[in-house]
N, C-alpha and C. Protein backbone atom coordinates (compact mmCIF):
# COMPACT_ATOMS: atom_id res chain seq x y z
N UNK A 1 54.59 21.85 25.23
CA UNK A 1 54.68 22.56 26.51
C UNK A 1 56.04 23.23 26.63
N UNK A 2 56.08 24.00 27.26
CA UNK A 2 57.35 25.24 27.41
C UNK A 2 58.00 24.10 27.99
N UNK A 3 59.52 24.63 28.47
CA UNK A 3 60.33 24.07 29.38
C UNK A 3 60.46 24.67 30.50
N UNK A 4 59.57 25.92 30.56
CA UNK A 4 59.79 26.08 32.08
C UNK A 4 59.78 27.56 32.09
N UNK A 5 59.56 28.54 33.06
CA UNK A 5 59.70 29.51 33.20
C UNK A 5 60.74 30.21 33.49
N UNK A 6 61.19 31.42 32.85
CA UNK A 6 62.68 31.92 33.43
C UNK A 6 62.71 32.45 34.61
N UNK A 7 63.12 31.98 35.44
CA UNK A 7 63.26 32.45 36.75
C UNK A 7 63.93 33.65 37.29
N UNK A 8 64.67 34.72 36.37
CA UNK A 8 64.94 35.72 36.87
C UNK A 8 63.94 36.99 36.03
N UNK A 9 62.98 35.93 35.53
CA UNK A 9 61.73 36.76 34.81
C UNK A 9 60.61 36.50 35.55
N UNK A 10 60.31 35.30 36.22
CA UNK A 10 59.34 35.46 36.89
C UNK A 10 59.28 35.56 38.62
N UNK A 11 60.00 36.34 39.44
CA UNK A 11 60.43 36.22 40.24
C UNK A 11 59.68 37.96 40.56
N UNK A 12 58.53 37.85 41.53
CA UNK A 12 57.85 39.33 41.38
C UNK A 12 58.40 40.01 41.20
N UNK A 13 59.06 40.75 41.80
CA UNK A 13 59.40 42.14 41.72
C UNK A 13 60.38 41.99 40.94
N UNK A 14 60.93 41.25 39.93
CA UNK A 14 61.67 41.34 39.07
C UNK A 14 60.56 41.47 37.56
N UNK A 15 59.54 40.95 37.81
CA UNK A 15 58.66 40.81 36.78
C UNK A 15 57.91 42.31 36.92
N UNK A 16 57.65 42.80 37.71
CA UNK A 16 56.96 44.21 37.52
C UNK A 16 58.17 45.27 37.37
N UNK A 17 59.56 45.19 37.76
CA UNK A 17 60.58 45.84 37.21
C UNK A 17 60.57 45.68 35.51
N UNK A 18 60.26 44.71 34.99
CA UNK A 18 60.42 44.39 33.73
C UNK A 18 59.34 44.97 32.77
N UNK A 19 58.21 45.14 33.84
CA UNK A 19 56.94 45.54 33.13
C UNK A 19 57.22 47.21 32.79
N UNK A 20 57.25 47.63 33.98
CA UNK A 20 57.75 49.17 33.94
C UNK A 20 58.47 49.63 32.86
N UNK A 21 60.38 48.98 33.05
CA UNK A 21 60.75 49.26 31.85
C UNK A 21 60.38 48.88 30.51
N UNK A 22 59.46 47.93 30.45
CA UNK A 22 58.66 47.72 28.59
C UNK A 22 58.07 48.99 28.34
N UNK A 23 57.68 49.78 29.41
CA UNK A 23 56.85 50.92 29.38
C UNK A 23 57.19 52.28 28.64
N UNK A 24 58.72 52.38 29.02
CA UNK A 24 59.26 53.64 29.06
C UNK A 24 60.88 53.64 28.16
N UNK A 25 60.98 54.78 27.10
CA UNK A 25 62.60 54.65 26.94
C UNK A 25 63.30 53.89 28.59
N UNK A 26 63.46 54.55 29.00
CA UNK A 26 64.40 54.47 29.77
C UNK A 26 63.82 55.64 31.36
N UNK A 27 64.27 54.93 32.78
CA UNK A 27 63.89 55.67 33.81
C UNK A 27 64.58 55.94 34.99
N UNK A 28 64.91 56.47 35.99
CA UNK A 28 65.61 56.66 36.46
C UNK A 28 65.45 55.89 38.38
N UNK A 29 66.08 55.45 39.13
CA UNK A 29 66.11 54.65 40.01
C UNK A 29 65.19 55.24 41.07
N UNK A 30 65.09 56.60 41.46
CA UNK A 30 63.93 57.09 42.47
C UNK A 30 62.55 57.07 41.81
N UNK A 31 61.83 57.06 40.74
CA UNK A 31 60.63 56.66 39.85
C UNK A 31 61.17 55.31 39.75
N UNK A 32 61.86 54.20 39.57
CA UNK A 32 61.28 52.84 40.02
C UNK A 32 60.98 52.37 41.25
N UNK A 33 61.99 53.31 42.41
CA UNK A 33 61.70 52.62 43.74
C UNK A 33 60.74 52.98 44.46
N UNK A 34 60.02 54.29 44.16
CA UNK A 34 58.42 54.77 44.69
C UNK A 34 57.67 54.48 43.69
N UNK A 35 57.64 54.15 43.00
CA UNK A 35 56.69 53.00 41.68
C UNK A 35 56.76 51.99 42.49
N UNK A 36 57.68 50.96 42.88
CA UNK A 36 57.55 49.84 43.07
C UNK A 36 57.75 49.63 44.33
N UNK A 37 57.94 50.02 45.52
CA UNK A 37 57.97 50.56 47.19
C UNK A 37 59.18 49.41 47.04
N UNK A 38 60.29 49.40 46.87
CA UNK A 38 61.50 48.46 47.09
C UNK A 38 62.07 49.76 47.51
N UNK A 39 63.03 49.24 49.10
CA UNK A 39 64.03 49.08 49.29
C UNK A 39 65.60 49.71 48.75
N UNK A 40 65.98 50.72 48.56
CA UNK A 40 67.41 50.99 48.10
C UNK A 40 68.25 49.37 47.99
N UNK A 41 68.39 48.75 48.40
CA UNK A 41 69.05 47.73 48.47
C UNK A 41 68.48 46.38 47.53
N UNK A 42 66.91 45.87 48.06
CA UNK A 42 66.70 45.53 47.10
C UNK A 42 66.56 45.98 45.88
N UNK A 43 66.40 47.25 45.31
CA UNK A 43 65.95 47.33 44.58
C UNK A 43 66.91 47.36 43.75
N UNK A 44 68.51 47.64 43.79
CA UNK A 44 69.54 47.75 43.58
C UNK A 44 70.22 45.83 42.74
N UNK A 45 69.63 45.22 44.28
CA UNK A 45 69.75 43.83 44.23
C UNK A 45 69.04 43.02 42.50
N UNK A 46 68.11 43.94 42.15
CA UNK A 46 67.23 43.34 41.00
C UNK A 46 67.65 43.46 40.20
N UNK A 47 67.82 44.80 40.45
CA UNK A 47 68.56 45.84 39.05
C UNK A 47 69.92 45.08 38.61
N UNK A 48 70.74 44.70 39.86
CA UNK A 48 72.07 44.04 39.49
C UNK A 48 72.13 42.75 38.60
N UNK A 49 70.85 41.91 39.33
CA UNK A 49 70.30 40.60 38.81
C UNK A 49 69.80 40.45 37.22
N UNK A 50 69.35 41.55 37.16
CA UNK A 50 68.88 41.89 35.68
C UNK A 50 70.23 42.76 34.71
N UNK A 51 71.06 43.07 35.24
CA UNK A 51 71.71 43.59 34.42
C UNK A 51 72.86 42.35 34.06
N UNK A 52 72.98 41.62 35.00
CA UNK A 52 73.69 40.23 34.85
C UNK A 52 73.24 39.20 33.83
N UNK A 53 72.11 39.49 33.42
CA UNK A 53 71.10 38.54 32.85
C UNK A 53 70.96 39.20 31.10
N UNK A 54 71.25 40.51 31.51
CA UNK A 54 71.04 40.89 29.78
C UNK A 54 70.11 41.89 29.40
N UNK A 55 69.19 41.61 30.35
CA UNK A 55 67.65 42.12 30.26
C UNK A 55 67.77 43.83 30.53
N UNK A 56 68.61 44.03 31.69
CA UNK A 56 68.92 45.49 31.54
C UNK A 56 70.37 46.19 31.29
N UNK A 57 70.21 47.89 30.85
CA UNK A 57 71.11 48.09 30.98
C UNK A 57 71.29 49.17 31.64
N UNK A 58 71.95 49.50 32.48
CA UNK A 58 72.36 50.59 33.64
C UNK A 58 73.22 51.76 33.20
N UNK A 59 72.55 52.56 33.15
CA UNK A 59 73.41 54.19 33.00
C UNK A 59 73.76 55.09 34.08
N UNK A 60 75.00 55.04 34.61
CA UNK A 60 75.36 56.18 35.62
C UNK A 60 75.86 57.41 34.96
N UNK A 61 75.31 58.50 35.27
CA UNK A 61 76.01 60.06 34.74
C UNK A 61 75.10 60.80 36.42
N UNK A 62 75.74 62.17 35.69
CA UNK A 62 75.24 63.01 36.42
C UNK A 62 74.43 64.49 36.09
N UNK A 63 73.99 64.68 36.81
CA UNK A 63 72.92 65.80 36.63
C UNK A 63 73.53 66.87 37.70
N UNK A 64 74.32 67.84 37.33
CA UNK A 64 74.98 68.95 37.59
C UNK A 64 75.88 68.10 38.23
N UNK A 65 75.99 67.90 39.87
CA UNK A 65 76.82 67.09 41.13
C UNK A 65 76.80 66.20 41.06
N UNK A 66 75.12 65.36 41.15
CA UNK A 66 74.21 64.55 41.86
C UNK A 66 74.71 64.13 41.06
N UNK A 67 75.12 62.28 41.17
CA UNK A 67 74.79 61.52 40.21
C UNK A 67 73.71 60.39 39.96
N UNK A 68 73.53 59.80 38.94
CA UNK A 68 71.84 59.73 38.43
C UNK A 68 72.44 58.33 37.93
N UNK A 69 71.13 57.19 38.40
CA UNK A 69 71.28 55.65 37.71
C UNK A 69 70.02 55.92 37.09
N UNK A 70 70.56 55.56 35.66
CA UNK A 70 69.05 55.20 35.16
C UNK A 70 69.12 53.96 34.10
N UNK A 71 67.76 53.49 33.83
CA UNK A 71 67.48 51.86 33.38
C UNK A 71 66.76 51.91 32.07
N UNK A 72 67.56 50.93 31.27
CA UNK A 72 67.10 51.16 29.83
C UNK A 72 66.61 49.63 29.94
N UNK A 73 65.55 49.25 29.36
CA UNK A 73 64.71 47.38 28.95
C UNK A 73 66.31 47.52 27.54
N UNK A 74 66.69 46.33 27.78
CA UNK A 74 67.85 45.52 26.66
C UNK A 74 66.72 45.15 25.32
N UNK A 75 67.00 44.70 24.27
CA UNK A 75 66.29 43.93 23.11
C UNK A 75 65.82 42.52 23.82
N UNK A 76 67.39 42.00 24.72
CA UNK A 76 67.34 40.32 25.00
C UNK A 76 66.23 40.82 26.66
N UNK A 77 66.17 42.01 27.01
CA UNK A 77 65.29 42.03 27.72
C UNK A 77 63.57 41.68 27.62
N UNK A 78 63.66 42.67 26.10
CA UNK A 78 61.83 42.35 25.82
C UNK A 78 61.42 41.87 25.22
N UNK A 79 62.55 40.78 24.65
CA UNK A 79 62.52 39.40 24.28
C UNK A 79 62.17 38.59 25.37
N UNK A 80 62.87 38.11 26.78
CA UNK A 80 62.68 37.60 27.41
C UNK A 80 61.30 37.70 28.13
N UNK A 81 61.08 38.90 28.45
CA UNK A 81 59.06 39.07 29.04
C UNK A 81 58.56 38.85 27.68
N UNK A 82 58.62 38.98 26.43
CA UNK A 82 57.84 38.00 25.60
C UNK A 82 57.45 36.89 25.31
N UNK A 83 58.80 36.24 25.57
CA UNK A 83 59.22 34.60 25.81
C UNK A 83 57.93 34.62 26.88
N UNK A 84 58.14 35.10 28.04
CA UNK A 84 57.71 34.45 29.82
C UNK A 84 55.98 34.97 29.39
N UNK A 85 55.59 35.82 28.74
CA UNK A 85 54.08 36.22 28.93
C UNK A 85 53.69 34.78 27.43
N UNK A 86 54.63 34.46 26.71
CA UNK A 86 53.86 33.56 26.06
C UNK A 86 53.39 32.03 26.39
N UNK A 87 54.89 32.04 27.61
CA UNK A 87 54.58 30.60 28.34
C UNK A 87 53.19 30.78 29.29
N UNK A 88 53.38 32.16 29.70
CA UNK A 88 52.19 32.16 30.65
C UNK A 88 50.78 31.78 30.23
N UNK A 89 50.62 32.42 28.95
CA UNK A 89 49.67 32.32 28.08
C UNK A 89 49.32 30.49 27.40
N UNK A 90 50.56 29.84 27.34
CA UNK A 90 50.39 28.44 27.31
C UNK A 90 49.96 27.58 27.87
N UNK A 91 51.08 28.15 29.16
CA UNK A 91 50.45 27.17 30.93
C UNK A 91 48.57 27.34 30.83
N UNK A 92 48.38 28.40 30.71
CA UNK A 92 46.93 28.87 30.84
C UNK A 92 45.99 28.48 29.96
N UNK A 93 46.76 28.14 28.60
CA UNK A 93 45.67 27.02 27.70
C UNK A 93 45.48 26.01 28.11
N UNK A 94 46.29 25.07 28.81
CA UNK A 94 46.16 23.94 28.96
C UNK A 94 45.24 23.56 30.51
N UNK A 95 45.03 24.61 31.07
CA UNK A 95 44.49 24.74 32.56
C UNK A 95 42.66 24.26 32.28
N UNK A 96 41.88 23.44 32.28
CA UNK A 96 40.81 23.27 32.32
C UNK A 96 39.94 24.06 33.29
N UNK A 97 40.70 25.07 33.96
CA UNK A 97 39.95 25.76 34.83
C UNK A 97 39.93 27.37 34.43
N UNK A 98 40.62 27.55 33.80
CA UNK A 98 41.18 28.73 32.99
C UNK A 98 40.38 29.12 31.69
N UNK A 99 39.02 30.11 31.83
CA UNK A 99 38.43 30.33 30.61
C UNK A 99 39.22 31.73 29.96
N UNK A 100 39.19 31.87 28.90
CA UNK A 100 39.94 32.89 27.82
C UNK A 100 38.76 34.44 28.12
């Protein structure tokens, strides 16, 4: 049995932030926050949480004036949703209620 789930992987909206970026090189912060209806703040809040963690990495530049955050998935990132979808996949073997 696993030891447990990573908690700044399975924590929703940190887990569909994670999904997104498996998705894409890399994306920019107004396409995650109307993708994912968060908050400027939270959504900021995740992003920070995850970049603390490894899982992401944060690019500020700019586009002419404006300047632009955008989000790259880390290696130790899609390692970690690999790790968490395999525990999930474990927890779920062992569930007698849980058919495949």
């Amino acid at each position: 049995m696993t030891s447990g789930l990573d908690r700044v992987v399975h924590e929703p909206a940190r887990l569909r932030i994670l999904m997104l970026l498996s998705a894409v090189e890399e994306t920019d912060f107004k396409f995650l926050q109307s993708t994912l209806a968060l908050t400027n703040g939270n959504l900021s809040s995740h992003m920070s949480r995850l970049e603390r963690a490894g899982y992401v990495k944060i690019l500020k530049g700019f586009v002419g004036k404006v300047t632009q955050t955008r989000y790259r998935l880390t290696e130790e990132g899609q390692r970690a949703l690999s790790v968490y979808w395999k525990s999930i996949d474990e927890i779920r073997s062992l569930s007698p209620h849980v058919s495949g």
